[in-house]
C-alpha atoms as a PDB file:
ATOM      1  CA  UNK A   1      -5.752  -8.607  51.993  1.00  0.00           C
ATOM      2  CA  UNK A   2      -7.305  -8.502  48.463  1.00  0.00           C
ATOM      3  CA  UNK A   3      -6.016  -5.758  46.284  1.00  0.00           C
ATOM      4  CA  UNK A   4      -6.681  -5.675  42.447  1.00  0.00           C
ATOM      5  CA  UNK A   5      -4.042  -6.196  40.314  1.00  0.00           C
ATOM      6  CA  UNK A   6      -2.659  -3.516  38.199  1.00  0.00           C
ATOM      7  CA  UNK A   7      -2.763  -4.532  34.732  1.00  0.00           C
ATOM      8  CA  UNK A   8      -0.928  -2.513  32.128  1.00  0.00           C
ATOM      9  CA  UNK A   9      -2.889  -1.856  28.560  1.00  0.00           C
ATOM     10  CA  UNK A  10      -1.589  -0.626  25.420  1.00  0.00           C
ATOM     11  CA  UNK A  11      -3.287   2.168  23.570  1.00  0.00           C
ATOM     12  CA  UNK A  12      -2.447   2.359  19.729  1.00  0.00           C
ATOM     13  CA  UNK A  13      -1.833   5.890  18.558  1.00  0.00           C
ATOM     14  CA  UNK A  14      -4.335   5.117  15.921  1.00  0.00           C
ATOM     15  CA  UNK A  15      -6.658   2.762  14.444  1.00  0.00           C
ATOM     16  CA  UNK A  16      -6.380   0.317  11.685  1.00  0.00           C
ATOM     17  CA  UNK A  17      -8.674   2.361   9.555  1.00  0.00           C
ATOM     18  CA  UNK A  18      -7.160   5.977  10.319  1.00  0.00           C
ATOM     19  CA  UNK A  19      -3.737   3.843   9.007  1.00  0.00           C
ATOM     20  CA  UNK A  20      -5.430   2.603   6.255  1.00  0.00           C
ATOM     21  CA  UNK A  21      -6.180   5.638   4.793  1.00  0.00           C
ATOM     22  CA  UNK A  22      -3.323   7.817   5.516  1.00  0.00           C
ATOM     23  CA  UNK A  23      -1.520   4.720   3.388  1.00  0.00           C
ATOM     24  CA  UNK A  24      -4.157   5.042   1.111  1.00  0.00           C
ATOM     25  CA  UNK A  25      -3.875   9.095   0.750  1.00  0.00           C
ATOM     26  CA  UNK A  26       0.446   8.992   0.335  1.00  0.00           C
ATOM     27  CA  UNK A  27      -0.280   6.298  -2.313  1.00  0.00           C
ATOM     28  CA  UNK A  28      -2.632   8.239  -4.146  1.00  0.00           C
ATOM     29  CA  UNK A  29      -0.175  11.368  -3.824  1.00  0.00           C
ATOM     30  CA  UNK A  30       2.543   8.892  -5.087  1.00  0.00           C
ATOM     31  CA  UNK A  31       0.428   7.747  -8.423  1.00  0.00           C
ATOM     32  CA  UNK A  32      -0.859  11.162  -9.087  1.00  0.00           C
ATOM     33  CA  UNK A  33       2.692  12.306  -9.225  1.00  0.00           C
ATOM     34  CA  UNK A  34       4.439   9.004 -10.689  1.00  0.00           C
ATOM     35  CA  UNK A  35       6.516   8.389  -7.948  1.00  0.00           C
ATOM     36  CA  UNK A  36       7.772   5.173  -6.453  1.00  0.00           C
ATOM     37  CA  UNK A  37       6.721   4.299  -2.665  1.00  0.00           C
ATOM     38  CA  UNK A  38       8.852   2.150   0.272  1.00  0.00           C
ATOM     39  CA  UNK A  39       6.582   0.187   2.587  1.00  0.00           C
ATOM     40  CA  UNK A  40       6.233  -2.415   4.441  1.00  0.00           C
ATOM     41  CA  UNK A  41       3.830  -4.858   3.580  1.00  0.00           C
ATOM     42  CA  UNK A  42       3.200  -8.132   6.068  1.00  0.00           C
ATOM     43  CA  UNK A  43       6.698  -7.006   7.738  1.00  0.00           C
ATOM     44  CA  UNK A  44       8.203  -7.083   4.193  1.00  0.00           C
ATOM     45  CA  UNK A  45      10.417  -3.999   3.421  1.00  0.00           C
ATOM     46  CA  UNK A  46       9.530  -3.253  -0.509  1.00  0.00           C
ATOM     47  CA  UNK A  47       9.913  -0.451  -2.709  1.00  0.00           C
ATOM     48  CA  UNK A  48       7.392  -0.451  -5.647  1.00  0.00           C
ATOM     49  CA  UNK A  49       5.728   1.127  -8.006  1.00  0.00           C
ATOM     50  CA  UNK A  50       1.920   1.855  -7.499  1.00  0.00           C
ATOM     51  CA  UNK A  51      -0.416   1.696 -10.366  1.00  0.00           C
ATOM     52  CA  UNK A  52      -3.507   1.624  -9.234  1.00  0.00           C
ATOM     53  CA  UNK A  53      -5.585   2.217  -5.832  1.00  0.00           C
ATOM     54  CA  UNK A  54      -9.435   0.431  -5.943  1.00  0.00           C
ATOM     55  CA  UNK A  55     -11.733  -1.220  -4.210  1.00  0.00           C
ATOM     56  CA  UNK A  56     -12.364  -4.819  -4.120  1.00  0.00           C
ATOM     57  CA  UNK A  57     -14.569  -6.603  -1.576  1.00  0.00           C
ATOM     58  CA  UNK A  58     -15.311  -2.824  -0.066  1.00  0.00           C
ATOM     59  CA  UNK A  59     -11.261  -2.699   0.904  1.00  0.00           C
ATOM     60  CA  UNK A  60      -9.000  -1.120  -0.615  1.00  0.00           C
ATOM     61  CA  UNK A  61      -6.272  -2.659  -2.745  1.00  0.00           C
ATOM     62  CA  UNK A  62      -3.150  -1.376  -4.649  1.00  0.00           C
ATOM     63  CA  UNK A  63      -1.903  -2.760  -7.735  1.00  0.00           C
ATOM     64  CA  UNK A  64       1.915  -2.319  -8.084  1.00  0.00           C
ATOM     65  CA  UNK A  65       5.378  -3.465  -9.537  1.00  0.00           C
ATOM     66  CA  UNK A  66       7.884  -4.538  -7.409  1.00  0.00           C
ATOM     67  CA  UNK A  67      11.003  -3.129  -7.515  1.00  0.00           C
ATOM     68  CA  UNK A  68      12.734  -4.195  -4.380  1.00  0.00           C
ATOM     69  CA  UNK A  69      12.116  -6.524  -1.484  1.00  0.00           C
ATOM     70  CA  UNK A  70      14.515  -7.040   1.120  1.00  0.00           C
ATOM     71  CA  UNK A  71      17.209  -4.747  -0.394  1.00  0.00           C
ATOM     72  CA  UNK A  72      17.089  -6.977  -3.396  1.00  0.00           C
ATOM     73  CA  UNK A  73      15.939  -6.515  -6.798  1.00  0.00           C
ATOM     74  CA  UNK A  74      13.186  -9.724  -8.052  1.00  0.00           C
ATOM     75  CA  UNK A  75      14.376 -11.749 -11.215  1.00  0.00           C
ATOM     76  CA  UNK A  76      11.300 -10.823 -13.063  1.00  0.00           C
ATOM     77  CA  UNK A  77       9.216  -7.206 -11.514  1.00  0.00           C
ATOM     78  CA  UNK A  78       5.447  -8.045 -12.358  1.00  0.00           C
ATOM     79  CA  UNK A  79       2.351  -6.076 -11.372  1.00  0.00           C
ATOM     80  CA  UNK A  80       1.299  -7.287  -7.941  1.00  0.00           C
ATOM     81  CA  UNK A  81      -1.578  -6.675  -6.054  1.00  0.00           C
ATOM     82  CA  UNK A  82      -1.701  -5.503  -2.564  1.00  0.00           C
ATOM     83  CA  UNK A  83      -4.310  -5.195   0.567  1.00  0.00           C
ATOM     84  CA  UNK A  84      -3.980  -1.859   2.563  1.00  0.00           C
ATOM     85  CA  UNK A  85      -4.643  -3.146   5.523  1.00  0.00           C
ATOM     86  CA  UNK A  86      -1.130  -5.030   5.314  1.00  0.00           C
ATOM     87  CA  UNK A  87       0.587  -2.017   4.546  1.00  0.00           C
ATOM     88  CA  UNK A  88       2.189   0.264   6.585  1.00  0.00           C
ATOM     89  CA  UNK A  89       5.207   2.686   6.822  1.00  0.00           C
ATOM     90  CA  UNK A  90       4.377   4.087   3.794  1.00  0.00           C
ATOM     91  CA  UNK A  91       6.834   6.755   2.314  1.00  0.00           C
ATOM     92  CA  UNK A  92       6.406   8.314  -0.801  1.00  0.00           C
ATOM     93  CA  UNK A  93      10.531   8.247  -2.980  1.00  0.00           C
ATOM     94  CA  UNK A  94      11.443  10.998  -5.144  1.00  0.00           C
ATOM     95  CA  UNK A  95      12.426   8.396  -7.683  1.00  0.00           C
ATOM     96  CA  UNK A  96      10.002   8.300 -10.754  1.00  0.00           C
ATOM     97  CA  UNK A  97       7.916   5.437 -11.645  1.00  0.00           C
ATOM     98  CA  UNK A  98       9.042   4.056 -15.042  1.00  0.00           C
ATOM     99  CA  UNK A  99       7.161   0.757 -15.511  1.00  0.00           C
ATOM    100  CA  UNK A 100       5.563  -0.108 -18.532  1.00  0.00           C
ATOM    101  CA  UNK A 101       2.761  -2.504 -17.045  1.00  0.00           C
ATOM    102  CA  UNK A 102      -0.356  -0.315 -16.807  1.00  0.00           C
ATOM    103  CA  UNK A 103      -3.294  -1.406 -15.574  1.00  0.00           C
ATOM    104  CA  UNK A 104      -6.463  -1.747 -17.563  1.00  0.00           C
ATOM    105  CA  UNK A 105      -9.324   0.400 -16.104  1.00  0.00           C
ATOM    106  CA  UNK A 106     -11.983  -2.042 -17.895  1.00  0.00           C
ATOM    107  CA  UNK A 107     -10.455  -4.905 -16.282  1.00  0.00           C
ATOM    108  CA  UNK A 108     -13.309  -6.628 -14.226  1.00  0.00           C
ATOM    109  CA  UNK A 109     -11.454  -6.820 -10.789  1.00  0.00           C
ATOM    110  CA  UNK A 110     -11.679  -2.900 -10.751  1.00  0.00           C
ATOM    111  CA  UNK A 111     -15.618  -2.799 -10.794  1.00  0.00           C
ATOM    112  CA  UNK A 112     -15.941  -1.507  -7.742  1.00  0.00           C
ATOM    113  CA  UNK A 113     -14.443   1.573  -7.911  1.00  0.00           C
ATOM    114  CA  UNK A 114     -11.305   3.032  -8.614  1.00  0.00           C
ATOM    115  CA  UNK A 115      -9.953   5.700  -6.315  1.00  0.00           C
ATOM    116  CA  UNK A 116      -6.435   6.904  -8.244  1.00  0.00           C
ATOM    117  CA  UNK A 117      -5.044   5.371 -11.401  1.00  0.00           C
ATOM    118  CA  UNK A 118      -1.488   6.368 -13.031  1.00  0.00           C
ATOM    119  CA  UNK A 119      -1.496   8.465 -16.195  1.00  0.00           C
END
């Protein structure tokens, strides 16, 4: 008696790359607007403040200033930068970015392109 074995598979509701850039499309939404985002980045809850979105290495990246991780507020918030493919759960706050780090555009690291940078 030789029956196959049922094996069960998981089937994601969407790729990495379709995640990738609806991340990438809330965060441009969020720096065209000045608003703060909550993610998760590496299974980090974080609320921050996105800067810039650009390319680096042909992926994108987001520069941003933490504002919160873990439900707690960093001793010093510094601009921080950030690989999409590590974020996810990406919601765009109604609270209003008011950093005063701003990225420079002529800075090497953004040679590659940038796709959204905050005004």
């Amino acid at each position: 008696m030789t029956e196959s074995r049922r094996t069960l598979s998981l089937k994601l509701s969407s790729t990495s790359d379709e995640r990738v850039e609806q991340g990438a499309e809330a965060l441009r939404q969020a720096i065209t607007h000045n608003l703060c985002v909550r993610w998760s980045y590496n299974r980090v809850l974080m609320q921050v403040a996105p800067m810039i979105l650009y390319r680096k290495h042909g992926d994108l990246h987001v520069d941003a200033l933490v504002l919160e991780k873990h439900g707690a507020v960093p001793v010093e918030v510094k601009l921080a930068t950030f690989k999409l493919a590590g974020i996810s759960n990406v919601a765009v706050t109604m609270e209003p970015i008011t950093g005063t780090a701003r990225p420079n555009p002529a800075d090497p690291r953004y040679a590659e392109g940038i796709d959204a940078i905050i005004t």
